[in-house]
Protein backbone atom coordinates (compact mmCIF):
# COMPACT_ATOMS: atom_id res chain seq x y z
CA UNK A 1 -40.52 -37.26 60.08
CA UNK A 2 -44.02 -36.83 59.07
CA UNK A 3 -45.30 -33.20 57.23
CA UNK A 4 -48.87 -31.43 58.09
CA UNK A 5 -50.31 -33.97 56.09
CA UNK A 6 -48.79 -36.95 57.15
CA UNK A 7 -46.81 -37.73 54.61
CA UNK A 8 -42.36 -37.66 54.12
CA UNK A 9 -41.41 -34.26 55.05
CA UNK A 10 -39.14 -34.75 52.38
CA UNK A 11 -40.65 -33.87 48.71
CA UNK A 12 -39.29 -34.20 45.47
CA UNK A 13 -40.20 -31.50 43.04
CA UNK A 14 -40.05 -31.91 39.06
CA UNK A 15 -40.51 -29.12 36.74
CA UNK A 16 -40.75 -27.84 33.00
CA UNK A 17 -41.64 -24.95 31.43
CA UNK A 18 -45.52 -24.97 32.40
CA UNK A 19 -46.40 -27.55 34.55
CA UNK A 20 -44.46 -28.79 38.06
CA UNK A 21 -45.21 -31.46 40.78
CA UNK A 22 -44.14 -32.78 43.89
CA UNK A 23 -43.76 -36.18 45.09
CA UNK A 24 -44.07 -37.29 48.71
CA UNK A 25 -42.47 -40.88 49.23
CA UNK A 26 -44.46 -42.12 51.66
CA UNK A 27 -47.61 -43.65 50.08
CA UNK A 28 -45.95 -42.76 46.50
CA UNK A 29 -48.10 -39.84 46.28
CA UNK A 30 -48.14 -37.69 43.36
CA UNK A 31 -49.23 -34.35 44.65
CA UNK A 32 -49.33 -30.25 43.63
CA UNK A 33 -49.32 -30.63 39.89
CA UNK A 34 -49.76 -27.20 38.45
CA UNK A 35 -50.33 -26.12 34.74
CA UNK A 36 -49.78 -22.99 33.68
CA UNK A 37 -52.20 -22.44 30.60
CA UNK A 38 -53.51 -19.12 29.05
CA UNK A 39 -52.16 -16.80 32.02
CA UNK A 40 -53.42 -18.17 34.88
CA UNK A 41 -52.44 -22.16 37.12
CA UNK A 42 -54.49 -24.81 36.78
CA UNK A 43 -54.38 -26.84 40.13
CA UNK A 44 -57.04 -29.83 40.17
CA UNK A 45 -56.09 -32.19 42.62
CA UNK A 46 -57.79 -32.85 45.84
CA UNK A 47 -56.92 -33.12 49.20
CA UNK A 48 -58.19 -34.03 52.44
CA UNK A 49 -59.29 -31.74 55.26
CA UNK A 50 -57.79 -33.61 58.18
CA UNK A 51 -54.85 -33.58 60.01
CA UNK A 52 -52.95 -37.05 60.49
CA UNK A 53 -53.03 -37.55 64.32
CA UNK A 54 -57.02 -37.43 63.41
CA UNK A 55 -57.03 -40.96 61.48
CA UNK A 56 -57.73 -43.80 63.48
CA UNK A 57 -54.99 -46.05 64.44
CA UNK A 58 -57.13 -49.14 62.70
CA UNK A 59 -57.40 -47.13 59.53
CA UNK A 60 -55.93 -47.74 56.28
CA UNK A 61 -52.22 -45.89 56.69
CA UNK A 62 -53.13 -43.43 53.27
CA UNK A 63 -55.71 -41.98 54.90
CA UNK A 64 -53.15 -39.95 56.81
CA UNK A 65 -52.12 -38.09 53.35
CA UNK A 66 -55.05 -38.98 51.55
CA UNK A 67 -54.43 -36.46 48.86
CA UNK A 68 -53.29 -36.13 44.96
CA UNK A 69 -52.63 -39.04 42.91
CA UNK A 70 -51.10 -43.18 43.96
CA UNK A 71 -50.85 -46.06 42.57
CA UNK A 72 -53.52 -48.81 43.97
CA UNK A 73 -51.40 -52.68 43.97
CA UNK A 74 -54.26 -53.75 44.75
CA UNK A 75 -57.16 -51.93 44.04
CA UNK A 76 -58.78 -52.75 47.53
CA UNK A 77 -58.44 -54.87 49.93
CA UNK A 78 -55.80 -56.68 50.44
CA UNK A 79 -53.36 -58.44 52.57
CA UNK A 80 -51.31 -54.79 52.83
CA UNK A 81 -54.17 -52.50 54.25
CA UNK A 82 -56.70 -51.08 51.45
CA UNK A 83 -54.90 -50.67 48.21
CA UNK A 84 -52.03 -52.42 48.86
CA UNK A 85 -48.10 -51.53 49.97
CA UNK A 86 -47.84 -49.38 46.51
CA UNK A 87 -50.42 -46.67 48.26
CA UNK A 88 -49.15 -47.43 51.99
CA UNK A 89 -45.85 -48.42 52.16
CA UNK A 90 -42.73 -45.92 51.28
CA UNK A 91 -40.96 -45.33 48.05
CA UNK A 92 -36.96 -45.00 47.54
CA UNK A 93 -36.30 -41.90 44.82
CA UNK A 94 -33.61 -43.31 42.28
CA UNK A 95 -31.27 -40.54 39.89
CA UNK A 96 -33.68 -39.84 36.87
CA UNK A 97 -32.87 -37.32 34.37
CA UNK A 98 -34.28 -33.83 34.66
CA UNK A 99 -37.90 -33.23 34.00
CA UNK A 100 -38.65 -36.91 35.67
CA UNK A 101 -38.50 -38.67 38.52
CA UNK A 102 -38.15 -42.36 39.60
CA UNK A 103 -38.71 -44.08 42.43
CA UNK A 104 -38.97 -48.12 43.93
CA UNK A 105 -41.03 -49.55 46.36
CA UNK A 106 -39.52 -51.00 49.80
CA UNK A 107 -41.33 -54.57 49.49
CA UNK A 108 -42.32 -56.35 46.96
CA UNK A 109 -45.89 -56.62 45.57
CA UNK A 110 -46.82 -60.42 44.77
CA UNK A 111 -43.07 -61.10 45.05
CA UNK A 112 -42.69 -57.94 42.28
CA UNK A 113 -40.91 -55.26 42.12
CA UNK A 114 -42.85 -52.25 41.65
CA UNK A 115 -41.17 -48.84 39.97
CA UNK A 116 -42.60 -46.04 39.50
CA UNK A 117 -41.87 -43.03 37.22
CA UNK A 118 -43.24 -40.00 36.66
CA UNK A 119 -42.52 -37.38 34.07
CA UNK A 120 -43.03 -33.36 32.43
CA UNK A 121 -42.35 -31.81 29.00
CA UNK A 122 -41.74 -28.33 28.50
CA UNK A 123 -44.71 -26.95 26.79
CA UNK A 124 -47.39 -29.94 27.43
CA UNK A 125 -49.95 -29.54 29.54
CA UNK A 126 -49.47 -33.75 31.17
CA UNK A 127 -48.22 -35.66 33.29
CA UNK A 128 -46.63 -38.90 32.28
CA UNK A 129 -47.04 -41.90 34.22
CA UNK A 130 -45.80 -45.38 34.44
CA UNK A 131 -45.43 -48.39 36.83
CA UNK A 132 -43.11 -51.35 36.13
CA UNK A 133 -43.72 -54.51 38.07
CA UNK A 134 -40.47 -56.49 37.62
CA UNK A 135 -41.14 -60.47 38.28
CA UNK A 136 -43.57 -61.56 40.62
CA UNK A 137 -46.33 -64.23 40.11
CA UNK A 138 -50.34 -63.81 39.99
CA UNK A 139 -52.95 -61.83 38.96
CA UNK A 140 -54.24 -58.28 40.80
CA UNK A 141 -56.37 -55.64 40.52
CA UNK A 142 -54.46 -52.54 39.88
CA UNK A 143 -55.09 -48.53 39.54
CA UNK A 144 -54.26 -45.10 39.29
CA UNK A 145 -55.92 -43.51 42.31
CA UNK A 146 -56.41 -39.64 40.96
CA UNK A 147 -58.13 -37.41 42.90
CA UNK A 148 -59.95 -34.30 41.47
CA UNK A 149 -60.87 -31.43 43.72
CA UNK A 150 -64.37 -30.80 42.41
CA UNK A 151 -65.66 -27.75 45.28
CA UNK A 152 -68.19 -25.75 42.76
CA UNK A 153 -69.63 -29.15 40.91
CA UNK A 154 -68.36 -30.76 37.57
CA UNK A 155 -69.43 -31.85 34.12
CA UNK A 156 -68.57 -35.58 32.69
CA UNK A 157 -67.33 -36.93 29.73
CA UNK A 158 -65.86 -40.41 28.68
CA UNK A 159 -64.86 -42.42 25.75
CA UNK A 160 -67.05 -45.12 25.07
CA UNK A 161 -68.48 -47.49 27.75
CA UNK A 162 -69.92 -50.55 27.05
CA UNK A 163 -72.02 -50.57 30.50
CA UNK A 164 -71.95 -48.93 33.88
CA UNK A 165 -71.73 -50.59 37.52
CA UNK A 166 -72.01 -50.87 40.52
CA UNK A 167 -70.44 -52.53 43.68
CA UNK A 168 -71.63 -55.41 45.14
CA UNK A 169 -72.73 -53.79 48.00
CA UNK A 170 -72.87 -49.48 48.77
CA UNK A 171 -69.67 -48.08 50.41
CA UNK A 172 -71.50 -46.77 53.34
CA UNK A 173 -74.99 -48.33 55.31
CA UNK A 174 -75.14 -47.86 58.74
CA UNK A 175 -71.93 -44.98 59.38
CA UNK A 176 -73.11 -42.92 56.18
CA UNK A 177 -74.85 -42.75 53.40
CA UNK A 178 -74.78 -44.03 49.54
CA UNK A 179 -77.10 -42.52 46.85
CA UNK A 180 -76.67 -45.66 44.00
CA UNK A 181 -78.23 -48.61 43.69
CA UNK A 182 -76.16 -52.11 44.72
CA UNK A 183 -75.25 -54.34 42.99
CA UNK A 184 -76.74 -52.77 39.24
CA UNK A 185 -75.88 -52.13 35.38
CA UNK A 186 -76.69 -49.27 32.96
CA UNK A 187 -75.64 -48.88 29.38
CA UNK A 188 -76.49 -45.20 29.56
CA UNK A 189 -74.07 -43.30 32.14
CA UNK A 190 -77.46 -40.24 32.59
CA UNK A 191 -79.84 -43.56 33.80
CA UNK A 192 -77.80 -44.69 36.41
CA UNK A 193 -80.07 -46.66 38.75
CA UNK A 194 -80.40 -44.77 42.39
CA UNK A 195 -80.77 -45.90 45.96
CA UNK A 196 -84.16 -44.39 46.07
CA UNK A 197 -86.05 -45.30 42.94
CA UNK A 198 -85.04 -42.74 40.73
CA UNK A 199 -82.10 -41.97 38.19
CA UNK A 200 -78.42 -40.70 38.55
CA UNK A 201 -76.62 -38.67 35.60
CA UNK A 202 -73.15 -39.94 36.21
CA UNK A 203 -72.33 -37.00 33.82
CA UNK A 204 -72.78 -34.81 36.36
CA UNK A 205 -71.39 -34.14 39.92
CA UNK A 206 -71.93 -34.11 42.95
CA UNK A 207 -75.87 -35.49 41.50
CA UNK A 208 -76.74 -36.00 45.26
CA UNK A 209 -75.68 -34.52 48.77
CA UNK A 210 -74.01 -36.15 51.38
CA UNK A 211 -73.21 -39.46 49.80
CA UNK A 212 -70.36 -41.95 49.41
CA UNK A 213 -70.46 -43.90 45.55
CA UNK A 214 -68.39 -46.28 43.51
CA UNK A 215 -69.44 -47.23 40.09
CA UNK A 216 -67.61 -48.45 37.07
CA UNK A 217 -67.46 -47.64 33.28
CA UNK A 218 -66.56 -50.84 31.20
CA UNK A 219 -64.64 -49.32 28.14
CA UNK A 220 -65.95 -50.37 24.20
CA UNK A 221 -63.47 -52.78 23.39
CA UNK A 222 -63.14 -51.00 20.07
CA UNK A 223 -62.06 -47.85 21.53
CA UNK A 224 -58.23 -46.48 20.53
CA UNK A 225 -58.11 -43.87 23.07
CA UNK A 226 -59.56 -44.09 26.77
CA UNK A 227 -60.37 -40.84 28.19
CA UNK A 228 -62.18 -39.27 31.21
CA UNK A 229 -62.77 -35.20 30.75
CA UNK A 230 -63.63 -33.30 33.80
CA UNK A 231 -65.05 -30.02 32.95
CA UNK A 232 -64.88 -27.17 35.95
CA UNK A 233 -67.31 -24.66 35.01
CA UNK A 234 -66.92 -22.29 38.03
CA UNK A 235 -62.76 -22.93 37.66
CA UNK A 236 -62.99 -21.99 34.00
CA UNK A 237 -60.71 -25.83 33.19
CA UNK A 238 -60.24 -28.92 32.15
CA UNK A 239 -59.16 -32.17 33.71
CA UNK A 240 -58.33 -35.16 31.24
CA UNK A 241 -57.18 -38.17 31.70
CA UNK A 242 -55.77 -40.45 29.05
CA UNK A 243 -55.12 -44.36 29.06
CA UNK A 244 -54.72 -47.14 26.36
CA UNK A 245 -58.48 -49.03 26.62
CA UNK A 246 -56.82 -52.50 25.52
CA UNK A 247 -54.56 -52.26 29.02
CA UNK A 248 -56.52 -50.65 31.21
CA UNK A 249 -60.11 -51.24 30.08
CA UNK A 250 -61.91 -49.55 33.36
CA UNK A 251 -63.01 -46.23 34.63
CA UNK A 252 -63.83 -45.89 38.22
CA UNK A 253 -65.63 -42.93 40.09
CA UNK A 254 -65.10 -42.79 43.07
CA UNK A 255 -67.86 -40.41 44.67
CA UNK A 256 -66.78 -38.52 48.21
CA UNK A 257 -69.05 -35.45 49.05
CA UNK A 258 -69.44 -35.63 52.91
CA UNK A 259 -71.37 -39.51 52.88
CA UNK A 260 -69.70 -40.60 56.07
CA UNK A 261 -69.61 -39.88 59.47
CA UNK A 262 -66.98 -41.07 61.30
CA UNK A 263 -63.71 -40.38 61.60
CA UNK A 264 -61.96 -38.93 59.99
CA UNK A 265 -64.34 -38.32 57.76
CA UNK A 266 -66.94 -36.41 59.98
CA UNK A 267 -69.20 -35.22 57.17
CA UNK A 268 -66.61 -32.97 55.97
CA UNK A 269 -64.90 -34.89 53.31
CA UNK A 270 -66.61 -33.50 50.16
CA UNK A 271 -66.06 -32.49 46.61
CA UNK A 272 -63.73 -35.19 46.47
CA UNK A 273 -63.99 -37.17 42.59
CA UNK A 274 -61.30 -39.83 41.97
CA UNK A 275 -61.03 -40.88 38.45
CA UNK A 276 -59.34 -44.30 38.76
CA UNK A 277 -58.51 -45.73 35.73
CA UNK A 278 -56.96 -49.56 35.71
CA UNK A 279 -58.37 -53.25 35.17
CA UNK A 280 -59.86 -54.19 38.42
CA UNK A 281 -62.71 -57.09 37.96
CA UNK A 282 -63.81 -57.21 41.94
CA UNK A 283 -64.95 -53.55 41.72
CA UNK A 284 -67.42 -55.06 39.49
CA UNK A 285 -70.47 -56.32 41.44
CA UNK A 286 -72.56 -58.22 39.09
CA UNK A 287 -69.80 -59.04 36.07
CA UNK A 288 -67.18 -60.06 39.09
CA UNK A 289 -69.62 -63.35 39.70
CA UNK A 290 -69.85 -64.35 36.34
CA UNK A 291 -67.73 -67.29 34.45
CA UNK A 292 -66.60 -66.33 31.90
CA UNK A 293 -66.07 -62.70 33.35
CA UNK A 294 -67.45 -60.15 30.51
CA UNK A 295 -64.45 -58.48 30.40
CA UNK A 296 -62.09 -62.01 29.67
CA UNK A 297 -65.15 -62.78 27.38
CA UNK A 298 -64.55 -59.76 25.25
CA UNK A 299 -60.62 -60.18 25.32
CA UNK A 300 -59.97 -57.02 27.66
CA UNK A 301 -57.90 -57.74 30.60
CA UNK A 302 -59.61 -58.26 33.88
CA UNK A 303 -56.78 -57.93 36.05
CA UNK A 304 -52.87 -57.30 35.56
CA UNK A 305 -51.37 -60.56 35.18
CA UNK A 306 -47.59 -60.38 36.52
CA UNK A 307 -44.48 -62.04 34.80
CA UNK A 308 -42.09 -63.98 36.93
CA UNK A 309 -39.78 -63.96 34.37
CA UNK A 310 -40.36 -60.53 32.63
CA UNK A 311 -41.63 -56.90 33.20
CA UNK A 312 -44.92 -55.77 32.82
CA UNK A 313 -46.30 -52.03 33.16
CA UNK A 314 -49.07 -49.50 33.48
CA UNK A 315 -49.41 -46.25 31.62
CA UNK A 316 -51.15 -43.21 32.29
CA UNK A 317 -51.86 -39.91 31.58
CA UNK A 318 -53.07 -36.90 33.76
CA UNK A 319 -53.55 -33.15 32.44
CA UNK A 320 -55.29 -30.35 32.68
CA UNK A 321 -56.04 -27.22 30.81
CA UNK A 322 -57.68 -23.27 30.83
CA UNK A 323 -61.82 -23.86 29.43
CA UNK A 324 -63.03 -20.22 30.31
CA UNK A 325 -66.35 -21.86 28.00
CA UNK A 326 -67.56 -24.37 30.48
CA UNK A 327 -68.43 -26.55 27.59
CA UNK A 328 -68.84 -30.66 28.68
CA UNK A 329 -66.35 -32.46 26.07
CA UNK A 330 -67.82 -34.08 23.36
CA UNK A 331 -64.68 -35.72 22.16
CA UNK A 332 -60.90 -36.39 22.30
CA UNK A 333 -58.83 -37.49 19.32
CA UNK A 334 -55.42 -38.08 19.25
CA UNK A 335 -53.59 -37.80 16.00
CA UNK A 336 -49.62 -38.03 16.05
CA UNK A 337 -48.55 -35.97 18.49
CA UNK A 338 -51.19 -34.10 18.75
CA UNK A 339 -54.41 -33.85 21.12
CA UNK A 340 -57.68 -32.30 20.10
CA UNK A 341 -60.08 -31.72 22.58
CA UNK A 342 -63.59 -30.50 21.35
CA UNK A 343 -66.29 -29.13 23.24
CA UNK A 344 -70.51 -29.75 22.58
CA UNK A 345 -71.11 -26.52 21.32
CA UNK A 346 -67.82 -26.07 19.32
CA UNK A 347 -64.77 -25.16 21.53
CA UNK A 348 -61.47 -26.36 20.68
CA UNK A 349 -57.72 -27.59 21.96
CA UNK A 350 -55.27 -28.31 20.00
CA UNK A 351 -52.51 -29.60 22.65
CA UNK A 352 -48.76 -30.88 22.34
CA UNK A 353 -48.37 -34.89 23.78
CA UNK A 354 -46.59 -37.51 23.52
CA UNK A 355 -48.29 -39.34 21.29
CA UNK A 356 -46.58 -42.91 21.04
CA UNK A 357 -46.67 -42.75 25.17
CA UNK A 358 -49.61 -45.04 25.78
CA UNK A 359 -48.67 -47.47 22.85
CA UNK A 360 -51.70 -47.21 21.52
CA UNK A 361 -50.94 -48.94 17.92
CA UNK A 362 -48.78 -51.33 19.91
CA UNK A 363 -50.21 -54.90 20.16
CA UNK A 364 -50.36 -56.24 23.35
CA UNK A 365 -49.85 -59.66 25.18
CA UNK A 366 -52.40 -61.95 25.21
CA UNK A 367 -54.75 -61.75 28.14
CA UNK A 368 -54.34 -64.29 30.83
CA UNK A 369 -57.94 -65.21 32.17
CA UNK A 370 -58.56 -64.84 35.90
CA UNK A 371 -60.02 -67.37 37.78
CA UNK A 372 -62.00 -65.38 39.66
CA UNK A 373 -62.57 -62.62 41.63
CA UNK A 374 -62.16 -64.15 44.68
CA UNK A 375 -58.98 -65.36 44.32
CA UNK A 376 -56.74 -62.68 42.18
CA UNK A 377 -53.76 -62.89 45.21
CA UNK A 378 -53.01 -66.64 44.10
């Protein structure tokens, strides 16, 4: 049975004291998280405005709940449907203790198996995520897929990016409309080349109306911490989202404010940022082509490379916090097991985490080098 959205009528919800969510096994979909900060619920996650009978029968099967947060295994095409089986296939919840939830793909990804678990702490304001790919062979592209509901417009922030790009062609032509430039590179994230001549400030959004983007922050490879801050002014909060930079070494935006217009888009799909944080070489347009890739080059990993013998995993972080000051972030510092988050003219957060959950002083394996963008799926 299918819910209003399309997704498994039947939901899991996970709770602590502050924050809650709800997971929807069809697509894997983390949906409804809710903080409760400073007296009032913090809700940022997007979802779309159509109803599932409205997707097109040729269509990519998420679209029919696009909402919330999934796992992309692959990050785009691929021989599953856009984004692979982890974002379109259905997911089998296993016990877990209280305050988490795990759950295991039917199907295999690149002969893995894929688990994911999700988890709350009474008195944080995150939501802890990882993905365990048991076995398989290969090298993919792989991502968290969050989607922030962004209605009244959003300030930027990001740990530090050694360039910006862009796709190696715009998401939308002749059905719609992009506003970037195809295929380009920035270092500066407020220069971003644009369709038309002028300049995008990627610090800001929506920067345009009516357009469909993807572009792609390459982290500093001597960053600790990787963070993305979303800063609602008109919501009075905070979105942040944490990873380790030496795992997951790029930030994608993907840009949805009403840029295409068919169905089920129909012009109405807007406000829409995802924040997609993984190692995912193809969505680079220019770097993709080149041998050595950049990224390899620089020892970050360009794609997750799988263990046929062995486990390896992805680690995230998603929260989300009261900022009555509106302030853009100007930095975030981890220090034990505590978060600071400071804004440009002064504000402050000091805020409870885990602080050995992305493994940040852990070393990690060596990176395998991909052969190429074109062929990741071998």
């Amino acid at each position: 049975a299918l819910d209003g959205k399309g997704g498994a009528a039947m939901t899991e919800t996970v709770s602590a004291i502050g924050i809650r969510f709800s997971f929807m096994p069809r697509g894997g979909v983390l949906r409804d998280l809710a903080v409760e900060d400073d007296g009032a619920t913090v809700a940022p996650l997007h979802r779309a405005p159509w109803a599932p009978d409205e997707v097109p029968p040729d269509a990519p099967p998420h679209q029919r709940w696009l909402e919330g947060d999934f796992l992309a295994a692959p990050m785009g095409a691929g021989p599953d449907g856009l984004h692979g089986l982890a974002a379109n296939g259905d997911w089998r919840v296993a016990p877990a203790p209280p305050g988490s939830l795990r759950a295991v793909l039917d199907g295999a990804v690149q002969g893995a198996t894929l688990v994911k678990e999700l988890s709350v702490t009474d008195g944080h304001p995150f939501l802890y995520q990882r993905h365990l790919f048991i076995g398989g062979s290969g090298s993919l592209p792989v991502s968290n897929h969050a989607m922030i509901s962004v209605p009244n417009g959003a300030k930027l922030s990001f740990s530090r990016k050694r360039w910006w790009e862009s796709l190696a062609e715009p998401l939308e032509t002749t059905r719609g409309r992009s506003g970037l430039a195809y295929p380009k590179r920035s270092e500066d994230a407020a220069e971003f080349p644009g369709a038309d001549g002028r300049t995008v400030n990627l610090h800001r959004y929506p920067w345009g109306e009516r357009h469909e983007d993807f572009v792609t922050g390459v982290e500093d490879p001597a960053s600790r911490l990787g963070w993305t801050a979303v800063v609602r002014p008109a919501e009075g909060d905070l979105i942040l989202s944490l990873r380790n930079p030496r795992a997951l070494p790029l930030t994608m935006l993907w840009q949805s404010n009403g840029g295409r217009d068919y169905a089920p888009w129909n012009g109405r799909h807007i406000g829409c940022l995802g924040v997609e944080e993984g190692a995912a070489l193809p969505m680079l347009g220019l770097s993709s082509r080149e041998c050595p890739d950049p990224l390899t080059a620089a020892g970050q990993p360009a794609l997750l490379v799988l263990d046929p013998s062995g486990t390896v995993e992805v680690r995230h972080v998603l929260g989300a916090i009261r900022w009555p000051s509106g302030q853009a972030v100007a930095g975030v510092m981890l220090d034990g097991d505590t978060l600071t988050v400071t804004g440009d003219w002064g504000a402050e957060r000091k805020l409870p985490i885990r602080g050995g959950w992305l493994g940040l002083s852990h070393d990690l394996p060596p990176v395998t080098p991909a052969k190429s963008a074109l062929d990741w799926d071998n």
